[in-house]
C-alpha atoms as a PDB file:
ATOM      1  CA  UNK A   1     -11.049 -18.515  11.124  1.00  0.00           C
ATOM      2  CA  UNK A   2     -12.747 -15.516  11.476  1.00  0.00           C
ATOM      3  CA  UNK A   3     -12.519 -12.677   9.193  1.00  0.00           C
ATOM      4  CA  UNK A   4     -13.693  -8.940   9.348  1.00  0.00           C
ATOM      5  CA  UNK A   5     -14.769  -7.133   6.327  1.00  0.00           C
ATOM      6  CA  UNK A   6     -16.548  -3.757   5.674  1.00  0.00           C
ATOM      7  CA  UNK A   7     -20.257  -4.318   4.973  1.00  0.00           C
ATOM      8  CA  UNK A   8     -23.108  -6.843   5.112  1.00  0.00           C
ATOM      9  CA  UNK A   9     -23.753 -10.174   4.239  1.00  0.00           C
ATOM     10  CA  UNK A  10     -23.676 -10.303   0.368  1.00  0.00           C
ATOM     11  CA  UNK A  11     -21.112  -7.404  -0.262  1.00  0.00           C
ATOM     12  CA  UNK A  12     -18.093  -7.949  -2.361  1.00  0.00           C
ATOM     13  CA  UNK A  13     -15.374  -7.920   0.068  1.00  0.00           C
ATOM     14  CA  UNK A  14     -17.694 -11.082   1.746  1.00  0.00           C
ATOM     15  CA  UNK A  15     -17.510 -12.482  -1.572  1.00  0.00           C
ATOM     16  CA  UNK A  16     -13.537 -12.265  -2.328  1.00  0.00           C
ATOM     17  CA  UNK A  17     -12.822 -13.211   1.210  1.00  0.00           C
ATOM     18  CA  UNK A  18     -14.996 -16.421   1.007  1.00  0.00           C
ATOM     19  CA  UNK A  19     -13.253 -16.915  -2.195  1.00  0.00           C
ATOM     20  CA  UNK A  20     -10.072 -17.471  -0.573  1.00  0.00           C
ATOM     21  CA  UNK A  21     -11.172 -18.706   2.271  1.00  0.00           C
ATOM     22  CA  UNK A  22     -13.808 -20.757   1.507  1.00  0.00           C
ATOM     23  CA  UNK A  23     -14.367 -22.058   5.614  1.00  0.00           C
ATOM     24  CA  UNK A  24     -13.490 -18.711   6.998  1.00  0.00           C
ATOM     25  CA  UNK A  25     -16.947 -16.973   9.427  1.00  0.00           C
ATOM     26  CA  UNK A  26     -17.354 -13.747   7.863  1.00  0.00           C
ATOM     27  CA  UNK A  27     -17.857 -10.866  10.161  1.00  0.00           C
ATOM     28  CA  UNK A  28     -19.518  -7.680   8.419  1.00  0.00           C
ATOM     29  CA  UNK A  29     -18.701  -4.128  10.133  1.00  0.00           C
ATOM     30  CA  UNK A  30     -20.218  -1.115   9.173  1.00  0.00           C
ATOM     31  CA  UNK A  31     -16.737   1.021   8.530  1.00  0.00           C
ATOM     32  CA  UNK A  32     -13.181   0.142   7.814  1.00  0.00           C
ATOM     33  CA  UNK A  33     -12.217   1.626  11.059  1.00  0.00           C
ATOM     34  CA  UNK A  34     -14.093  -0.951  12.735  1.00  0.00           C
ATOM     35  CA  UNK A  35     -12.518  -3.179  10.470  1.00  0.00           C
ATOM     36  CA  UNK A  36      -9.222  -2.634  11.823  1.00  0.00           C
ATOM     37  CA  UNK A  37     -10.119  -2.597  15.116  1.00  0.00           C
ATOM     38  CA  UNK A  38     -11.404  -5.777  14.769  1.00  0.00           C
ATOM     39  CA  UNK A  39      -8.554  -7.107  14.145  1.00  0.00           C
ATOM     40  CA  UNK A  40      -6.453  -5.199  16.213  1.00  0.00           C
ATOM     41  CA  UNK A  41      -8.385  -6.423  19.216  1.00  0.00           C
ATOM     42  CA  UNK A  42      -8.345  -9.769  18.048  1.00  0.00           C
ATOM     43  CA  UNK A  43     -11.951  -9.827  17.588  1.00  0.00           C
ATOM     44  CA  UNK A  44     -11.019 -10.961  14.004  1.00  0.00           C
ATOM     45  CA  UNK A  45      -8.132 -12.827  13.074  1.00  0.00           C
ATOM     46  CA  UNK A  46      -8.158 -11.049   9.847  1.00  0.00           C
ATOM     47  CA  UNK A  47      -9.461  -8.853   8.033  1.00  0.00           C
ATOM     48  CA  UNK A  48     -10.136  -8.633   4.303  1.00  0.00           C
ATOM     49  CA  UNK A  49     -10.096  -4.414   2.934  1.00  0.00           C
ATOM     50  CA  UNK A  50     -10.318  -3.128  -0.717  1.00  0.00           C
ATOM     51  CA  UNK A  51      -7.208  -1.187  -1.626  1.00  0.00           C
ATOM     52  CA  UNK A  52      -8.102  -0.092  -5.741  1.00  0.00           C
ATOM     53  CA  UNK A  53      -9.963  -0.511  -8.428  1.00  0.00           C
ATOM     54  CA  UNK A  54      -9.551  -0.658 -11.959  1.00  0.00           C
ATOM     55  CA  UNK A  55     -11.990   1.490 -12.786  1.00  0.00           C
ATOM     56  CA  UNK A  56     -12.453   3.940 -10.022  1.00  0.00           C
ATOM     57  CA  UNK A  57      -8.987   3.736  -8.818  1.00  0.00           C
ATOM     58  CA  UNK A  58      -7.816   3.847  -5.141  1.00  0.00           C
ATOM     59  CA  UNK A  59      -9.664   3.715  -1.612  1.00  0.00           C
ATOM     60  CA  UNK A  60      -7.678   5.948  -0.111  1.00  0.00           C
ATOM     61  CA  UNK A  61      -9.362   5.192   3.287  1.00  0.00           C
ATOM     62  CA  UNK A  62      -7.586   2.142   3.405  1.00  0.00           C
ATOM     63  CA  UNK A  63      -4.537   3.451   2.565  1.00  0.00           C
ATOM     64  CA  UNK A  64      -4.853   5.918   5.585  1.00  0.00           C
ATOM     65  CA  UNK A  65      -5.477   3.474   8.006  1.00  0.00           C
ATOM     66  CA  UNK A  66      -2.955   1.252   6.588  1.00  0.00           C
ATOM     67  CA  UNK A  67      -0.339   4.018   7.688  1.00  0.00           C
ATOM     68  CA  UNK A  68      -1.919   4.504  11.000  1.00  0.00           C
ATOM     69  CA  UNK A  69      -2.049   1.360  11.724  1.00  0.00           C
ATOM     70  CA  UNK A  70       0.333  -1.294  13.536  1.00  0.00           C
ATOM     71  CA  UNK A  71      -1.272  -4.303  11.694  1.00  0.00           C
ATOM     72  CA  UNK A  72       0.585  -5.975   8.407  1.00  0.00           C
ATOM     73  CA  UNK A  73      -0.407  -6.401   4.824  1.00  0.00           C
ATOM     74  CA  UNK A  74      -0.421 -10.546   4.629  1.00  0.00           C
ATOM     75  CA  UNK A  75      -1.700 -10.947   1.642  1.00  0.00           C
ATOM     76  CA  UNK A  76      -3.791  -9.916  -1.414  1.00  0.00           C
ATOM     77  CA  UNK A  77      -7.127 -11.032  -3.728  1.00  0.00           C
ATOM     78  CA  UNK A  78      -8.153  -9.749  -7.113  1.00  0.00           C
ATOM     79  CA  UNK A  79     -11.622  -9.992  -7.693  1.00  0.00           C
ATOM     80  CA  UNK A  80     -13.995  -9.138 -10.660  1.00  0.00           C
ATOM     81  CA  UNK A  81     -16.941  -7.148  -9.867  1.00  0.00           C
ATOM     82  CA  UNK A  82     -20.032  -7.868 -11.846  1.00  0.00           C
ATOM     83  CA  UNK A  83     -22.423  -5.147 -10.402  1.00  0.00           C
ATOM     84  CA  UNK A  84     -26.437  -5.815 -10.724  1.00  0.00           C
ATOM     85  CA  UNK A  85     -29.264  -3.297 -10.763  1.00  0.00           C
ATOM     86  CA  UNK A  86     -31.744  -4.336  -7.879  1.00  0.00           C
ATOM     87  CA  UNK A  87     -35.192  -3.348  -7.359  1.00  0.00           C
ATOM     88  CA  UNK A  88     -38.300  -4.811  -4.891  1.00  0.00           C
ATOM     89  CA  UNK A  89     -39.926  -7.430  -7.097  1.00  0.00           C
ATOM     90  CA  UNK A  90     -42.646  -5.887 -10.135  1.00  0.00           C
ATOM     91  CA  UNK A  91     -40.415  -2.751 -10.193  1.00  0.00           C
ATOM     92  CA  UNK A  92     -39.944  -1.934 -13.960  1.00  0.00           C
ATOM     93  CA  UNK A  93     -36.536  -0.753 -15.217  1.00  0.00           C
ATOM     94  CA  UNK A  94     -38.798   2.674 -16.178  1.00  0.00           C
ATOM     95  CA  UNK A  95     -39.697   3.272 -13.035  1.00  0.00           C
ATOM     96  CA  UNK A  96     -36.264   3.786 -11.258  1.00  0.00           C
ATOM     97  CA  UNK A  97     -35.178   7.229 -10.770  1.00  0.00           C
ATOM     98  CA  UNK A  98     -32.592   6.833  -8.393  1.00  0.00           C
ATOM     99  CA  UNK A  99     -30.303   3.941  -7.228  1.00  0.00           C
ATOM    100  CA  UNK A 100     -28.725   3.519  -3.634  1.00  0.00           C
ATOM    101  CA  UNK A 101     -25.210   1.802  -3.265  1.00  0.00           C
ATOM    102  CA  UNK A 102     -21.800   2.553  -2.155  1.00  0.00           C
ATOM    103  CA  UNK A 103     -19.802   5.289  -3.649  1.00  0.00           C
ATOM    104  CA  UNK A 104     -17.284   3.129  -5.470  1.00  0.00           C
ATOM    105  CA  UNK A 105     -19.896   1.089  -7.214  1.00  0.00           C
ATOM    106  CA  UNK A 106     -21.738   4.388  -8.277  1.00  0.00           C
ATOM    107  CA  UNK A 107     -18.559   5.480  -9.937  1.00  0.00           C
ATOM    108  CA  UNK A 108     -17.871   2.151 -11.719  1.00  0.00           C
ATOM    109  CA  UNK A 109     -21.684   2.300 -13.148  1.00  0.00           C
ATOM    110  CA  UNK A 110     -21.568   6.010 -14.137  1.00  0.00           C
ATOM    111  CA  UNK A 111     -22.263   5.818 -17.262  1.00  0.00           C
ATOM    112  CA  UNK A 112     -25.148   3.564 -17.023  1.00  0.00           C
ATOM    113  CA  UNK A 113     -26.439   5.879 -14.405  1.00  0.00           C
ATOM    114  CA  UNK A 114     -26.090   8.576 -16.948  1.00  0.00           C
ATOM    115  CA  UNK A 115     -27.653   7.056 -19.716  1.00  0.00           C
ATOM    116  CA  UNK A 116     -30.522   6.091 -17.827  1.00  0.00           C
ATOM    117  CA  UNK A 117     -30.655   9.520 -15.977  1.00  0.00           C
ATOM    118  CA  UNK A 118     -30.642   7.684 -12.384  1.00  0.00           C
ATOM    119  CA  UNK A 119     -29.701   9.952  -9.540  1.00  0.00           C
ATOM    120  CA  UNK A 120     -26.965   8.210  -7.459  1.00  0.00           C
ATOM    121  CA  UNK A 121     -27.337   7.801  -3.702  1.00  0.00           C
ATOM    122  CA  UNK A 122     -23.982   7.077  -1.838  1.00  0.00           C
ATOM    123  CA  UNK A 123     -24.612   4.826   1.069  1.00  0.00           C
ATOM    124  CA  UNK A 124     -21.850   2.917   3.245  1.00  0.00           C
ATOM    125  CA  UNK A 125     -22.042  -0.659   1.546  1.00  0.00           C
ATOM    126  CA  UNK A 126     -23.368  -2.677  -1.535  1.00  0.00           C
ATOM    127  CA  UNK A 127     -25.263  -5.008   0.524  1.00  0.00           C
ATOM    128  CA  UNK A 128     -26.619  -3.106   2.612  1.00  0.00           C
ATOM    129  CA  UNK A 129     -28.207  -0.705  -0.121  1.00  0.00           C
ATOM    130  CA  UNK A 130     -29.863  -4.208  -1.508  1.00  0.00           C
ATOM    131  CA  UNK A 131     -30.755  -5.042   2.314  1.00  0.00           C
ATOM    132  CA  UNK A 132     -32.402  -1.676   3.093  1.00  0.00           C
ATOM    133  CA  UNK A 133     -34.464  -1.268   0.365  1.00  0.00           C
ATOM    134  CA  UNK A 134     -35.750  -4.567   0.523  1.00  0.00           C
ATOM    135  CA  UNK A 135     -36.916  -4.603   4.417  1.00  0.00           C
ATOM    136  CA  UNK A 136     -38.270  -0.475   3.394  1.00  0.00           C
ATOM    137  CA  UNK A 137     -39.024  -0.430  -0.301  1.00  0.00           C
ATOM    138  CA  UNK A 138     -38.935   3.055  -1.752  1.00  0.00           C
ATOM    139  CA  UNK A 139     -41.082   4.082  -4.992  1.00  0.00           C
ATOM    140  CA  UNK A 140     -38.884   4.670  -7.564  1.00  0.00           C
ATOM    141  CA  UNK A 141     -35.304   3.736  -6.103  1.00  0.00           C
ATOM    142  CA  UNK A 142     -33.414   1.005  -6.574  1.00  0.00           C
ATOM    143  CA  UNK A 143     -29.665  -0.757  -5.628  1.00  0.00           C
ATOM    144  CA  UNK A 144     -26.742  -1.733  -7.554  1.00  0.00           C
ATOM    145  CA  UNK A 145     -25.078  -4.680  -5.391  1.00  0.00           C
ATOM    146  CA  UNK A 146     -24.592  -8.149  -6.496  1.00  0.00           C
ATOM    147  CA  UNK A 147     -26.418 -11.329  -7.803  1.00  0.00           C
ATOM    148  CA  UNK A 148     -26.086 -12.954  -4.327  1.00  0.00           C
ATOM    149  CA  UNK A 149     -27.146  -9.569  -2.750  1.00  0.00           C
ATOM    150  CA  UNK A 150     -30.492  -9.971  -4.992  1.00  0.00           C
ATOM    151  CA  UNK A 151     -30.673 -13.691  -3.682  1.00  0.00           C
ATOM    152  CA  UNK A 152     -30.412 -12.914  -0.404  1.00  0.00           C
ATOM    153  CA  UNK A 153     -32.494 -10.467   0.486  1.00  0.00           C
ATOM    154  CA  UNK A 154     -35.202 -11.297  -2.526  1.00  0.00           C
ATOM    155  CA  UNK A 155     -35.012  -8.372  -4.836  1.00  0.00           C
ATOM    156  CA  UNK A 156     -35.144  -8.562  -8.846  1.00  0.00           C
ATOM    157  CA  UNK A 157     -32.176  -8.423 -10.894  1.00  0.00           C
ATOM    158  CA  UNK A 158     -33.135  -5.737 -13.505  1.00  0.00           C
ATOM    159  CA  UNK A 159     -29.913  -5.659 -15.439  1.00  0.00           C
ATOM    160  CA  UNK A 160     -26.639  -7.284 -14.781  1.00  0.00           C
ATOM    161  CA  UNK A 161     -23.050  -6.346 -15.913  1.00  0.00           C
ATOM    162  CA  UNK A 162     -23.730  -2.856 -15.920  1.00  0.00           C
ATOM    163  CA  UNK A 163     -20.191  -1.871 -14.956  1.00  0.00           C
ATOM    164  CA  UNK A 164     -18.574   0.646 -17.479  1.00  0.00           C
ATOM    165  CA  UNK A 165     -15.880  -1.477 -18.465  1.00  0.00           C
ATOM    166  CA  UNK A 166     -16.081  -5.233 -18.730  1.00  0.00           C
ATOM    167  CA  UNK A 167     -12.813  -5.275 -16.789  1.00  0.00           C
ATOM    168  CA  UNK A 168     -13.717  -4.111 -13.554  1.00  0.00           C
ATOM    169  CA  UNK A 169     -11.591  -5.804 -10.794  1.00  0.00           C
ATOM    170  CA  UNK A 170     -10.823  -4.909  -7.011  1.00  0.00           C
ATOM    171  CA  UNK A 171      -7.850  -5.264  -5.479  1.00  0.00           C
ATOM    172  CA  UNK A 172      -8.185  -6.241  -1.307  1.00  0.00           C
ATOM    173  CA  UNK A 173      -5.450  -6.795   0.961  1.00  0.00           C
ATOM    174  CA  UNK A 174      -5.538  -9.031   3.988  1.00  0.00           C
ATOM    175  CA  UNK A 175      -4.489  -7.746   7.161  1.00  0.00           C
ATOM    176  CA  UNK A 176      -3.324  -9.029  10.130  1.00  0.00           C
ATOM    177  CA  UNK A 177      -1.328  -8.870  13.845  1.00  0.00           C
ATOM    178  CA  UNK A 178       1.634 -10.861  12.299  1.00  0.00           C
ATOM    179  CA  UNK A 179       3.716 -10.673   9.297  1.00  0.00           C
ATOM    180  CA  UNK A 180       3.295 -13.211   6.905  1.00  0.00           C
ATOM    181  CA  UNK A 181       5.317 -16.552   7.027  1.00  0.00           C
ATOM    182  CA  UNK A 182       7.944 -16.689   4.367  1.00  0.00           C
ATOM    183  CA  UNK A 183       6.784 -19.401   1.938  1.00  0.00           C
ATOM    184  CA  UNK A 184       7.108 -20.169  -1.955  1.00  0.00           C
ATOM    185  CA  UNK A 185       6.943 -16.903  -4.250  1.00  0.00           C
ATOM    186  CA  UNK A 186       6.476 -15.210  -5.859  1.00  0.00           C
ATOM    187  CA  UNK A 187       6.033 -12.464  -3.434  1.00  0.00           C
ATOM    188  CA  UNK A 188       5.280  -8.568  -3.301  1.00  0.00           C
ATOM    189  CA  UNK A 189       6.188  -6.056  -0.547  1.00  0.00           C
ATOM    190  CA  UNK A 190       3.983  -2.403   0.001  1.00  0.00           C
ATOM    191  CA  UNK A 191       5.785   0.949   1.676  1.00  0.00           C
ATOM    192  CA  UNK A 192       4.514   3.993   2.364  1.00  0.00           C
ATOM    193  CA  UNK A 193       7.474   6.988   2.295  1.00  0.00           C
ATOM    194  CA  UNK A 194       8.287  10.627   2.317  1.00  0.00           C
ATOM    195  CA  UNK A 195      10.942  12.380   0.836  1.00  0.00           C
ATOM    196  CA  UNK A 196      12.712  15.311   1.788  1.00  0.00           C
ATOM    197  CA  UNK A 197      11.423  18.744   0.569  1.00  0.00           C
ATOM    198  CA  UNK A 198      14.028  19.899  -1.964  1.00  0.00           C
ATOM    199  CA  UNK A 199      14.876  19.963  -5.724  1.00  0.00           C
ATOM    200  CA  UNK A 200      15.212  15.827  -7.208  1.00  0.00           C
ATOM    201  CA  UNK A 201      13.950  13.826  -3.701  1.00  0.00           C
ATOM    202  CA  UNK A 202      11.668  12.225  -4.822  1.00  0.00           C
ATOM    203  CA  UNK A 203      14.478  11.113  -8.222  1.00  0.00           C
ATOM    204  CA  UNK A 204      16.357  10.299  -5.803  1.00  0.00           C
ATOM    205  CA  UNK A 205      14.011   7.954  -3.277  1.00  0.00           C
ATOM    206  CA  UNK A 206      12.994   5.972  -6.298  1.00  0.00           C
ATOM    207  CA  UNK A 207      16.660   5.564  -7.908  1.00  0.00           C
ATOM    208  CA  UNK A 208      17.312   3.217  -5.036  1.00  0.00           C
ATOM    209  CA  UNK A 209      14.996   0.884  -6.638  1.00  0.00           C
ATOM    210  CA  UNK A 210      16.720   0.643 -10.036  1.00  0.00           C
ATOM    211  CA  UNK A 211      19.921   1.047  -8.581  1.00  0.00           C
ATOM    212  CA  UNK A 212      18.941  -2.601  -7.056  1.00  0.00           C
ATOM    213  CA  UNK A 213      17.139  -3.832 -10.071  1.00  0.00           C
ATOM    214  CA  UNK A 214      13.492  -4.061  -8.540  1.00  0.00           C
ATOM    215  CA  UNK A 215      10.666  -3.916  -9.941  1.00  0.00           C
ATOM    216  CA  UNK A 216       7.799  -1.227  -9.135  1.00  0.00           C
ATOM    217  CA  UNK A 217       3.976  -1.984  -9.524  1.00  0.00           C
ATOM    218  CA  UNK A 218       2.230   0.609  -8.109  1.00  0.00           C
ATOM    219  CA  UNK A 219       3.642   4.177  -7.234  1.00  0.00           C
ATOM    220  CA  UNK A 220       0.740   6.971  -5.474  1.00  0.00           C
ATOM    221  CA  UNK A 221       1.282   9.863  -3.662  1.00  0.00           C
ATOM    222  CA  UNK A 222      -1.353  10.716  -1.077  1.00  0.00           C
ATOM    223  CA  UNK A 223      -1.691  14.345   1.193  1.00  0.00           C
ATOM    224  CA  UNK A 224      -0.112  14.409   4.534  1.00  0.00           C
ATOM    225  CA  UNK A 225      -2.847  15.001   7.526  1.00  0.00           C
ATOM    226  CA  UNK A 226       0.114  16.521   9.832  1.00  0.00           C
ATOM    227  CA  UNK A 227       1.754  18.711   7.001  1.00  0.00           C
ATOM    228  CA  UNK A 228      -0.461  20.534   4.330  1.00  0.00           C
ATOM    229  CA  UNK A 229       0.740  20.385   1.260  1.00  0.00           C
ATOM    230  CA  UNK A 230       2.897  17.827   1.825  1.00  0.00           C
ATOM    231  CA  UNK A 231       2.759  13.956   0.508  1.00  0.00           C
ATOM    232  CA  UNK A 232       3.362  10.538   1.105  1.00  0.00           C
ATOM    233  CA  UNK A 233       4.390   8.037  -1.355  1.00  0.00           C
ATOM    234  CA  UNK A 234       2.924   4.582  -1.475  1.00  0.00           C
ATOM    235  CA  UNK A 235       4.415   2.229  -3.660  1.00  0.00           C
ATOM    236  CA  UNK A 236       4.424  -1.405  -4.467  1.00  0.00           C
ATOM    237  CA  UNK A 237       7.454  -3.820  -5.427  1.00  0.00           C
ATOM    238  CA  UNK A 238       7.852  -7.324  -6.639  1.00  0.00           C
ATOM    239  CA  UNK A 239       9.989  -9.295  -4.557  1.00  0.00           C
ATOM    240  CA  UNK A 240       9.954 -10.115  -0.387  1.00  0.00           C
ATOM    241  CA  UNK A 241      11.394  -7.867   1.547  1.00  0.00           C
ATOM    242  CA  UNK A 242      14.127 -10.171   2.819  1.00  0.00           C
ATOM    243  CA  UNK A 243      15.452 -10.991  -0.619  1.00  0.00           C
ATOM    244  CA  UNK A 244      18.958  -9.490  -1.236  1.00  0.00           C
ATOM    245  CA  UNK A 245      17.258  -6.698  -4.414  1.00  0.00           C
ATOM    246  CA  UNK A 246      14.325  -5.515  -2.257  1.00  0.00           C
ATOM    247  CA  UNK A 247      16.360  -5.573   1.476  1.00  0.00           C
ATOM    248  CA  UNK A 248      19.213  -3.630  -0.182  1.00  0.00           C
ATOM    249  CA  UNK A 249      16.327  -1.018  -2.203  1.00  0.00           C
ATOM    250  CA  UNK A 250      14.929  -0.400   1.016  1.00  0.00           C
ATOM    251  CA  UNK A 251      17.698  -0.185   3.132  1.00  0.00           C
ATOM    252  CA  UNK A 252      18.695   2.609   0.438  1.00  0.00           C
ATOM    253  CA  UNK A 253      15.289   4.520   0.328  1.00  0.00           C
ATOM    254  CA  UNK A 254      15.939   4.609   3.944  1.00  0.00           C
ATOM    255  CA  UNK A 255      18.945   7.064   3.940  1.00  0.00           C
ATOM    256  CA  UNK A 256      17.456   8.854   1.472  1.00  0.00           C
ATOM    257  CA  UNK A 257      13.628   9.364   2.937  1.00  0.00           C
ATOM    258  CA  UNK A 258      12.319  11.267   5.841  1.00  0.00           C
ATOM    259  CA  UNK A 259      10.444   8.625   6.423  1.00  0.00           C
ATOM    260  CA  UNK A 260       9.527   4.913   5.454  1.00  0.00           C
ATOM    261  CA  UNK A 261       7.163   1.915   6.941  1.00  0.00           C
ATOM    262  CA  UNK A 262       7.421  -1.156   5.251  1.00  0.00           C
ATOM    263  CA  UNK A 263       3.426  -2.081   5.468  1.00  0.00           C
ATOM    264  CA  UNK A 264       4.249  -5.585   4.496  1.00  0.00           C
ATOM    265  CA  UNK A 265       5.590  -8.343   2.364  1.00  0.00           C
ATOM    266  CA  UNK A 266       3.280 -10.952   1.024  1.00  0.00           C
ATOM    267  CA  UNK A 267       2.345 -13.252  -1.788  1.00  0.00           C
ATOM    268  CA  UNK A 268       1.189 -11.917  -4.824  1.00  0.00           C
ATOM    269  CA  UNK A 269      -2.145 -13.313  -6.238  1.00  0.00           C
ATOM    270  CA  UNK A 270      -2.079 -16.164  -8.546  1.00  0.00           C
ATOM    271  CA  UNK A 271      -5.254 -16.285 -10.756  1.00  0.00           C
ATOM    272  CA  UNK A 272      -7.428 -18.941  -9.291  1.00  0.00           C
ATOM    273  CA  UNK A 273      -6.213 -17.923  -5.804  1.00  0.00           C
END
């Protein structure tokens, strides 16, 4: 099976894909567009995108596409995120001044970078920080990406763990052409919605949940690109959306919203997988 992810070899979607898909050919892509085109052109069969963080919250790229998008949300992986500080071999911690790697893992390590007084340097991917600098070392500068990152590509580990809080996970989702096939549960289903612009809309969009006793895990609001100052809603619910609670919420929120896509319904991650 192949499946696309955003980055080189040695990032950490590679790593939570291979995780749960331990046979799977990983196939890196510089952006998430790409990603989704993959799969949309059946280059990939799936594709493997982070969604949040616990630390630095959402990647609101994803989202975006998500909504843009004809693929489905088939499933999701939770993965902890150890980050490492990387630097060319007989680089001393004291000689850093800045460190390269992508802009979520910058804001997950802030306050290391801040106690060190590092300069952060956004690039597009983990790996490919810890890939660059070690095919054109640069006096000085160094890459936060992880232990395999350092093993592949031969750089020293300087300090590991250096996340801000010790529980730092990512959420991914795995997308594909076709829904997912109804199995055992438990399940979750992701929507993105708008409500109509007047006084309570948005009380009344979300009432149709409790009204059908379901459960919300996630509620975000995110700017409209066709309307300024407008906003779209996406939200997360336990449940499938084919079981009587969720089918009659959403058949609710439907004569209620100006819009609603149902991105998908899929099982929820199990610890261990």
């Amino acid at each position: 099976m192949r499946i696309a992810f955003q980055g080189t070899e040695g990032a950490y979607s590679e790593e939570a894909l291979l995780k749960t898909f331990p046979g799977a050919m990983p196939l890196g892509f510089p952006t998430f567009h790409q990603v989704f085109e993959a799969v949309e052109g059946g280059e990939a069969d799936l594709g493997v995108v982070p969604v949040e963080n616990t630390t630095a919250g959402s990647i609101n790229q994803t989202y975006d596409l998500l909504l843009e998008s004809d693929l489905h949300v088939v499933g999701e992986i939770v993965h902890r995120v150890e980050h490492c500080l990387l630097a060319p071999k007989g680089t001393e911690l004291k000689d850093l001044k800045a460190v390269k790697s992508h802009p979520q893992a910058l804001a997950q390590c802030d306050g290391f970078l801040a106690r060190l007084r590092l300069t952060p340097i956004p690039v597009f991917d983990t790996a490919g920080a810890a890939k660059s600098l070690a095919e054109a070392p640069e006096p000085g500068v160094g890459a936060i990406a992880s232990r395999r990152a350092a093993e592949l590509y031969g750089l020293e580990v300087l300090a590991e763990n250096i996340e801000d809080y010790p529980h730092n996970y990512t959420r991914f989702f795995v997308i594909g052409r076709e829904e997912a096939k109804r199995g055992e549960g438990p399940y979750k289903t992701s929507v993105v919605f708008a409500v109509r612009h007047r006084p309570g809309g948005l009380l009344e969009a979300l009432s149709a949940f409790a009204e059908a006793g379901v459960n919300l895990t996630k509620l975000e609001s995110r700017p409209r690109r066709d309307k300024p100052f407008s906003y779209l809603f996406y939200l997360d619910l336990e449940g499938h959306v084919e079981d009587p609670g969720p089918a009659q919420a959403l058949l609710t929120l439907l004569r209620r919203a100006a819009f609603l896509k149902v991105l998908g319904s899929y099982p929820a991650y199990k610890n261990g997988g």
